[in-house]
Protein backbone atom coordinates (compact mmCIF):
# COMPACT_ATOMS: atom_id res chain seq x y z
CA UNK A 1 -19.34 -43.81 61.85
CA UNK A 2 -17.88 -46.90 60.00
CA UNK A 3 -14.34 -47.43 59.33
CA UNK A 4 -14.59 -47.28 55.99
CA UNK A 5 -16.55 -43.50 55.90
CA UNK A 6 -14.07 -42.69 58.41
CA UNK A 7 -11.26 -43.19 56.21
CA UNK A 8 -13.17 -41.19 53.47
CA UNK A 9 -12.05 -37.68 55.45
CA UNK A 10 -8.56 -38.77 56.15
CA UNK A 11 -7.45 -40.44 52.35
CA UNK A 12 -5.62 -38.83 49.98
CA UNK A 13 -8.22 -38.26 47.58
CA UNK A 14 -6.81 -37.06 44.79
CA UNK A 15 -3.82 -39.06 45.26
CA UNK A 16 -6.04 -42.09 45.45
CA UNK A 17 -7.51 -41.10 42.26
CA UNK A 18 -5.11 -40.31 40.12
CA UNK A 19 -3.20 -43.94 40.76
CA UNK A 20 -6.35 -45.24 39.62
CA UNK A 21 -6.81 -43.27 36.99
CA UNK A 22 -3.44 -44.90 35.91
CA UNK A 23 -4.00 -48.01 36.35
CA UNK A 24 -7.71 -47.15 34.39
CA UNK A 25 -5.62 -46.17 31.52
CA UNK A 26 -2.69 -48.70 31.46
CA UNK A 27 -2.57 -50.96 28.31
CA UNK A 28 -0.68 -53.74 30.25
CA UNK A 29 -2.26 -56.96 29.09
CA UNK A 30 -2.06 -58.55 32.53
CA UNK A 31 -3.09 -55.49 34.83
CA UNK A 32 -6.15 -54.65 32.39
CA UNK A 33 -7.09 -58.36 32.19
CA UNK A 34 -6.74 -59.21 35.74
CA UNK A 35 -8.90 -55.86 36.81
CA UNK A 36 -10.81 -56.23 34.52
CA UNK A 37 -12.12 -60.09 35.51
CA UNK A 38 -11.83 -59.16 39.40
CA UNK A 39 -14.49 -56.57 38.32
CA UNK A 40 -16.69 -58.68 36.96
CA UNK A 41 -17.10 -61.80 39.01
CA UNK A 42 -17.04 -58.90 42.40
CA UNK A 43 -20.18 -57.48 40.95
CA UNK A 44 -21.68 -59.37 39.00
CA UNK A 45 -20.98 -57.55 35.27
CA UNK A 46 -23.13 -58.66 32.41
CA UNK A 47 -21.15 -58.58 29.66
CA UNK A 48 -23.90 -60.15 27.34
CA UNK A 49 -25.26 -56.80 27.57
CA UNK A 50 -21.90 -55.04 25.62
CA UNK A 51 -21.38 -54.01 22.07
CA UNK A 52 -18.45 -56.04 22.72
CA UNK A 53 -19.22 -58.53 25.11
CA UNK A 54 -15.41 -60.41 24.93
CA UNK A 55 -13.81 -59.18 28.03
CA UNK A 56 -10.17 -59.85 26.32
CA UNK A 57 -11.20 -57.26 23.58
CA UNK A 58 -10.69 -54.26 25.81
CA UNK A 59 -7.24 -52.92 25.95
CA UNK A 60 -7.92 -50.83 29.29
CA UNK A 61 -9.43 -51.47 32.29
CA UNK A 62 -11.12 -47.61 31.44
CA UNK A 63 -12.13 -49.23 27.62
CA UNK A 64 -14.12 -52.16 29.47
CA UNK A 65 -15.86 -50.19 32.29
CA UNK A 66 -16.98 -47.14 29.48
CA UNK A 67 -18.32 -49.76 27.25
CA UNK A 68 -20.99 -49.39 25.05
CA UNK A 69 -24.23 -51.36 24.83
CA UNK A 70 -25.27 -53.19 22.04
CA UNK A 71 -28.22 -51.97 19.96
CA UNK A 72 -31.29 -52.62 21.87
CA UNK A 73 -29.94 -53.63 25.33
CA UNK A 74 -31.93 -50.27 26.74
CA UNK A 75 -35.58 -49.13 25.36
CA UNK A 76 -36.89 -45.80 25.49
CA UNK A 77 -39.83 -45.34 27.13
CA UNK A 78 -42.69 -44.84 24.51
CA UNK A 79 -44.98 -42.06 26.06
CA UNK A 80 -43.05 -38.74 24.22
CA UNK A 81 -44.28 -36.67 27.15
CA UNK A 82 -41.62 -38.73 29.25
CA UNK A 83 -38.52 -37.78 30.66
CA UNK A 84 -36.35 -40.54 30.99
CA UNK A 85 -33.51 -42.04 33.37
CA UNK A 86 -30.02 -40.96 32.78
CA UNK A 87 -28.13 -44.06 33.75
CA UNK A 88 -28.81 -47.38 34.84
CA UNK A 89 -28.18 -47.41 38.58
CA UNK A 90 -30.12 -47.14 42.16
CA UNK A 91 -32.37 -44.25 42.76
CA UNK A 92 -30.40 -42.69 46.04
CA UNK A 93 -33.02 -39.99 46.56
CA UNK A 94 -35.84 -38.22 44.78
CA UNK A 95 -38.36 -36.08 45.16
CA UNK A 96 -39.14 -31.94 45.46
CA UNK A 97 -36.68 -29.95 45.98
CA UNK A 98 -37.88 -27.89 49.38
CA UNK A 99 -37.17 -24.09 49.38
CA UNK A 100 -33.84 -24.62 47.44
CA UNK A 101 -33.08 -27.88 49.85
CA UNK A 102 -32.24 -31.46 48.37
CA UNK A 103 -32.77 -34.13 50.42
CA UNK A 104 -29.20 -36.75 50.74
CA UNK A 105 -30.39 -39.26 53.45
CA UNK A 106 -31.79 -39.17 56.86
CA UNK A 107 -30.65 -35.98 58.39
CA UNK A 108 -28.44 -34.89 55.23
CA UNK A 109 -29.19 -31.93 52.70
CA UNK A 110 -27.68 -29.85 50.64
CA UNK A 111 -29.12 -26.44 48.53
CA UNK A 112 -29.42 -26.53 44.94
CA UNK A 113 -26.50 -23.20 45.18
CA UNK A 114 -24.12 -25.62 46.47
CA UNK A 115 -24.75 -28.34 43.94
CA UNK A 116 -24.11 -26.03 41.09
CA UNK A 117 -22.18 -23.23 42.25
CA UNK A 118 -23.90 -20.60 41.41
CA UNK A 119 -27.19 -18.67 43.74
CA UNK A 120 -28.59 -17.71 40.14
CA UNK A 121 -28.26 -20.81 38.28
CA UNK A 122 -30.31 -22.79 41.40
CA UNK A 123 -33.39 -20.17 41.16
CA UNK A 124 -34.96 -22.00 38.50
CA UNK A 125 -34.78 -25.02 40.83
CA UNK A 126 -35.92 -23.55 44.53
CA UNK A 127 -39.13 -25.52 44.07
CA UNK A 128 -38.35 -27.93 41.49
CA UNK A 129 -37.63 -31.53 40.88
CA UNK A 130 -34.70 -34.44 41.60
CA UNK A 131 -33.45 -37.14 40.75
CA UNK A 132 -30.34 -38.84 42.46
CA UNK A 133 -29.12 -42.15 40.42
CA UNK A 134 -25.88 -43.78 41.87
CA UNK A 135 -23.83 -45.90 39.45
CA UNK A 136 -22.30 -48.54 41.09
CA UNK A 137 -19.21 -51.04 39.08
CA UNK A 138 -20.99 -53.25 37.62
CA UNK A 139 -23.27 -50.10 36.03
CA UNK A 140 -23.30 -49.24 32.50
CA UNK A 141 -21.49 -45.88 32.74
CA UNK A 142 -22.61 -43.95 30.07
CA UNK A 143 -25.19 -40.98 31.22
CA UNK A 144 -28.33 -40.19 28.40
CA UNK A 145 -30.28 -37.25 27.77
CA UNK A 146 -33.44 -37.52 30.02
CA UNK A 147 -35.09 -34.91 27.20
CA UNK A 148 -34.16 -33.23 24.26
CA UNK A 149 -32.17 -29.97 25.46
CA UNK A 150 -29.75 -27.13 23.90
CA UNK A 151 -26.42 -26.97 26.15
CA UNK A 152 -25.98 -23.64 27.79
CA UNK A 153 -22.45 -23.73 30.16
CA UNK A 154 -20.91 -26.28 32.18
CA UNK A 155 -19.68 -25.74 35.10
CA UNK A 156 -16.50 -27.45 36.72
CA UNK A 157 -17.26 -27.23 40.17
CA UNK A 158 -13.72 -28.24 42.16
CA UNK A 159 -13.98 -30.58 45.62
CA UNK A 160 -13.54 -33.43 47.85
CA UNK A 161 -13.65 -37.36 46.21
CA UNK A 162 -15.65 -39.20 49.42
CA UNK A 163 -17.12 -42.12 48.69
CA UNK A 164 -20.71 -42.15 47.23
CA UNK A 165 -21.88 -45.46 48.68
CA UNK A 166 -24.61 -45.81 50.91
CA UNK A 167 -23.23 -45.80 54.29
CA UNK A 168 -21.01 -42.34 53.42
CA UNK A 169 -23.95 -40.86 51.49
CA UNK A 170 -26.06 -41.38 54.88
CA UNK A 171 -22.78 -39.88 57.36
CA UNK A 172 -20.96 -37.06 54.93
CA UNK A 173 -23.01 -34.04 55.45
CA UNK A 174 -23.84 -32.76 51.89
CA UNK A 175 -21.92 -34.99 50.35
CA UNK A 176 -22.38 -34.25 46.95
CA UNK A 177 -22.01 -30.53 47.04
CA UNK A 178 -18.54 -30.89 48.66
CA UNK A 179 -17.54 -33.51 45.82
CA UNK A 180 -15.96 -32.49 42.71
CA UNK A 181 -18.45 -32.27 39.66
CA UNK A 182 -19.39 -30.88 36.74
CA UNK A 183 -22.60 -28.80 36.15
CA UNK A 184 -24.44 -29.45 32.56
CA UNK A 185 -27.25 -26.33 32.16
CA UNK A 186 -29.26 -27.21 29.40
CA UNK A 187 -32.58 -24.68 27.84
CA UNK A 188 -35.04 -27.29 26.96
CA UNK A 189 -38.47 -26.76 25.58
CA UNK A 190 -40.21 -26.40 29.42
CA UNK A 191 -37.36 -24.36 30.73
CA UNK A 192 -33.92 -24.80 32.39
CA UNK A 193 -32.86 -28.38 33.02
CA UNK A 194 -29.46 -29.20 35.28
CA UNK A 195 -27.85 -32.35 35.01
CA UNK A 196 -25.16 -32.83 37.70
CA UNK A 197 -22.14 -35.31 36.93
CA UNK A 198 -20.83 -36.34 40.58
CA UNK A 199 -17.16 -37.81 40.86
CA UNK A 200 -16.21 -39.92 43.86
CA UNK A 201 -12.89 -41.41 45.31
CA UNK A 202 -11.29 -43.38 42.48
CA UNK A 203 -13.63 -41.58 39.89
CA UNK A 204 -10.98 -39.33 38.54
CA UNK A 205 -12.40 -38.08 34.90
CA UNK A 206 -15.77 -37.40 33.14
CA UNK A 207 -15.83 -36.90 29.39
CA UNK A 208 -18.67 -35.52 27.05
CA UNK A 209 -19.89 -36.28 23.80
CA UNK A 210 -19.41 -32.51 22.78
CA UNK A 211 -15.71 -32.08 24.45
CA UNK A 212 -14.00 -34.59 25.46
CA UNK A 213 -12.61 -35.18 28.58
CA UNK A 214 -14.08 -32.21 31.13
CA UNK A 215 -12.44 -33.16 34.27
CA UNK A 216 -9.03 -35.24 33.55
CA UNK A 217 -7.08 -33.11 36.19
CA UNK A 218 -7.87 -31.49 39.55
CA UNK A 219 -8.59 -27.68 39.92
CA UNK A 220 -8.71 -25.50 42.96
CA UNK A 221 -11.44 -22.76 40.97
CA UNK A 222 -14.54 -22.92 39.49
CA UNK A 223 -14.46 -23.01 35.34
CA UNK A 224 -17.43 -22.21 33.64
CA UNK A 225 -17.68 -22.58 29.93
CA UNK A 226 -20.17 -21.01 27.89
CA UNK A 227 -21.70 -23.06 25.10
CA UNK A 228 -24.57 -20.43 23.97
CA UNK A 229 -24.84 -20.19 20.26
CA UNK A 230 -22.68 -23.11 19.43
CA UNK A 231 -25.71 -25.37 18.48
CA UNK A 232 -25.36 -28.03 20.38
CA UNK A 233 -28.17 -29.84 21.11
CA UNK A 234 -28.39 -33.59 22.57
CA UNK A 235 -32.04 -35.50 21.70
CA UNK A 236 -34.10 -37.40 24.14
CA UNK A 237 -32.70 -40.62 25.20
CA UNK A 238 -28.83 -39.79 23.21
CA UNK A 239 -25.34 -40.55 25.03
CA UNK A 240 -24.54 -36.70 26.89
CA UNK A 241 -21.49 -37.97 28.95
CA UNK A 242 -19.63 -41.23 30.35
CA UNK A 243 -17.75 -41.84 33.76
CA UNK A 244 -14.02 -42.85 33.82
CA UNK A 245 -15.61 -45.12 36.66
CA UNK A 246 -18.77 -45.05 38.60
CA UNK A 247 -20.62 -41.82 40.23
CA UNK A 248 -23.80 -40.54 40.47
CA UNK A 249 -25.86 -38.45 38.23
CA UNK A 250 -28.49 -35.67 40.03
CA UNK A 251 -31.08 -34.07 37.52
CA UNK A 252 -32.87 -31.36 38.29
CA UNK A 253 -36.06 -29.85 36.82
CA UNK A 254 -37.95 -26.93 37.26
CA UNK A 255 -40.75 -25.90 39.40
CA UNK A 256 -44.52 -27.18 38.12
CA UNK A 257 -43.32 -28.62 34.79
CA UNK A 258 -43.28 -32.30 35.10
CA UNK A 259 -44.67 -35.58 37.94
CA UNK A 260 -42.10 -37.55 38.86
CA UNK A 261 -42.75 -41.57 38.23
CA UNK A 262 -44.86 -42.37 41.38
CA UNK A 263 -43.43 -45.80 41.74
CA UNK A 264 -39.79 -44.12 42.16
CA UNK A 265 -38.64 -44.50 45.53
CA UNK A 266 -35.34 -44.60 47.11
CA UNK A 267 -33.00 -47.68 46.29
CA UNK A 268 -34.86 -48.66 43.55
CA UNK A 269 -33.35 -50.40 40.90
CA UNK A 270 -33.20 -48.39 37.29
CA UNK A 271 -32.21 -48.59 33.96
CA UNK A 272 -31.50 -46.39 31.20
CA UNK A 273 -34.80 -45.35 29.06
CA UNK A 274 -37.05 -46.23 31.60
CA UNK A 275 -39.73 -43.26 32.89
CA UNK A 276 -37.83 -40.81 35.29
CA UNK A 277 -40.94 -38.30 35.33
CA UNK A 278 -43.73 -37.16 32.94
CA UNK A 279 -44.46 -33.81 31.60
CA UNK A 280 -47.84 -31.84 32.36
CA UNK A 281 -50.11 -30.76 30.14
């Protein structure tokens, strides 16, 4: 085990994350602006890409790394049968799901119950489909509808903060059931659809576009919230939800409804829009 997954079980995680949630959030010109430039030469961060791509325009270090993209920067994919990538990221994993199993990395899984929480919720998915997109810094953090659904409940699911990288999502056993998150059920017009917002250390908030902020302080329960009947329906392709700093986004579909993109394959490079799986006939 490396040092650095090593240190994952012994940190302070939510310690850990809530300095850097203040930090995130402070409006001091020098902090932001020095964060804010050690983040993008580190990684690489295209800012050409940005609504706003002047780096001294963002007030916050949390402003800059939420930004939005400027009309365009992303394309839909143009087959309507098409369910499309939440994020821009890395595929981690994807594939079937295997009598209720989800495969993490060599010698890792996890059950679709412990992902969301709930035995009933996962039945749907015993047979299904994911999708496991990690959002690394220099990621545009905003998470898109991968089809056109009606939201149901979320589900706060309370946990650990390891580490998503690669070399803890290959050592933690089930690594992202055991890490705080927040289930999104959505009824869609081929059934049930679950997608899975997955914090990490230093990722110490997820907002969406229908509430606000969803997780901007730690619980030791699970919180359920029950959205049926309020009409609230996200479209193919439309912002759903946006990282206070990078994660990973799971999505998982029901069994026999769609064919995951054959040339999807584990650390491939993805972007927003692009063709995450296609319906059948």
């Amino acid at each position: 085990m490396s040092l650095v997954t090593h240190l994952t079980y012994v940190l302070p995680h939510r310690a850990l994350s809530s300095l850097a949630r203040r930090l995130a959030y402070s409006d001091h010109p020098r902090l932001s602006a020095w964060l804010i430039d050690t983040v993008t030469r580190k990684f690489g961060v295209d800012l050409t890409e940005a609504a706003q791509p002047d780096a001294r325009h963002y007030r916050t270090f949390n402003s800059f790394f939420t930004r939005e993209l400027r009309p365009g920067a992303r394309a839909v994919d143009p087959d309507p049968q098409t369910l499309v990538m939440p994020a821009d990221g890395r595929i981690s994993q994807c594939g079937p799901i295997e009598a209720g199993r989800i495969f993490q990395a060599k010698g890792q899984s996890f059950t679709a119950e412990q992902l969301l929480g709930d035995a009933r919720a996962a039945e749907p998915f015993l047979h299904g489909l994911f999708a496991t997109v990690y959002l690394s810094p220099k990621d545009y953090h905003r998470v898109h509808m991968p089809w056109t659904g009606t939201l149901r409940e979320t589900v706060h699911v309370p946990g650990r903060l390891f580490s998503v990288g690669p070399a803890a999502v290959a050592r933690v056993p089930g690594l992202f059931a055991r890490n705080e998150r927040l289930v999104c059920h959505f009824d869609t017009s081929f059934g049930p659809m679950a997608v899975v917002m997955v914090g990490a250390l230093l990722v110490s908030g997820v907002e969406t576009v229908w509430s606000g902020e969803e997780i901007p302080h730690y619980g030791d329960s699970i919180t359920t919230k029950d959205y049926r009947g309020a009409g609230i329906t996200l479209e193919r392709f439309s912002e759903m939800a946006r990282f206070n700093y990078g994660s990973t986004v799971i999505v998982l579909l029901p069994q026999g409804v769609a064919e995951l993109e054959p040339a999807l394959c584990a650390e491939a490079g993805v972007q927003l829009g692009q063709r995450l799986a296609r319906l059948k006939a």
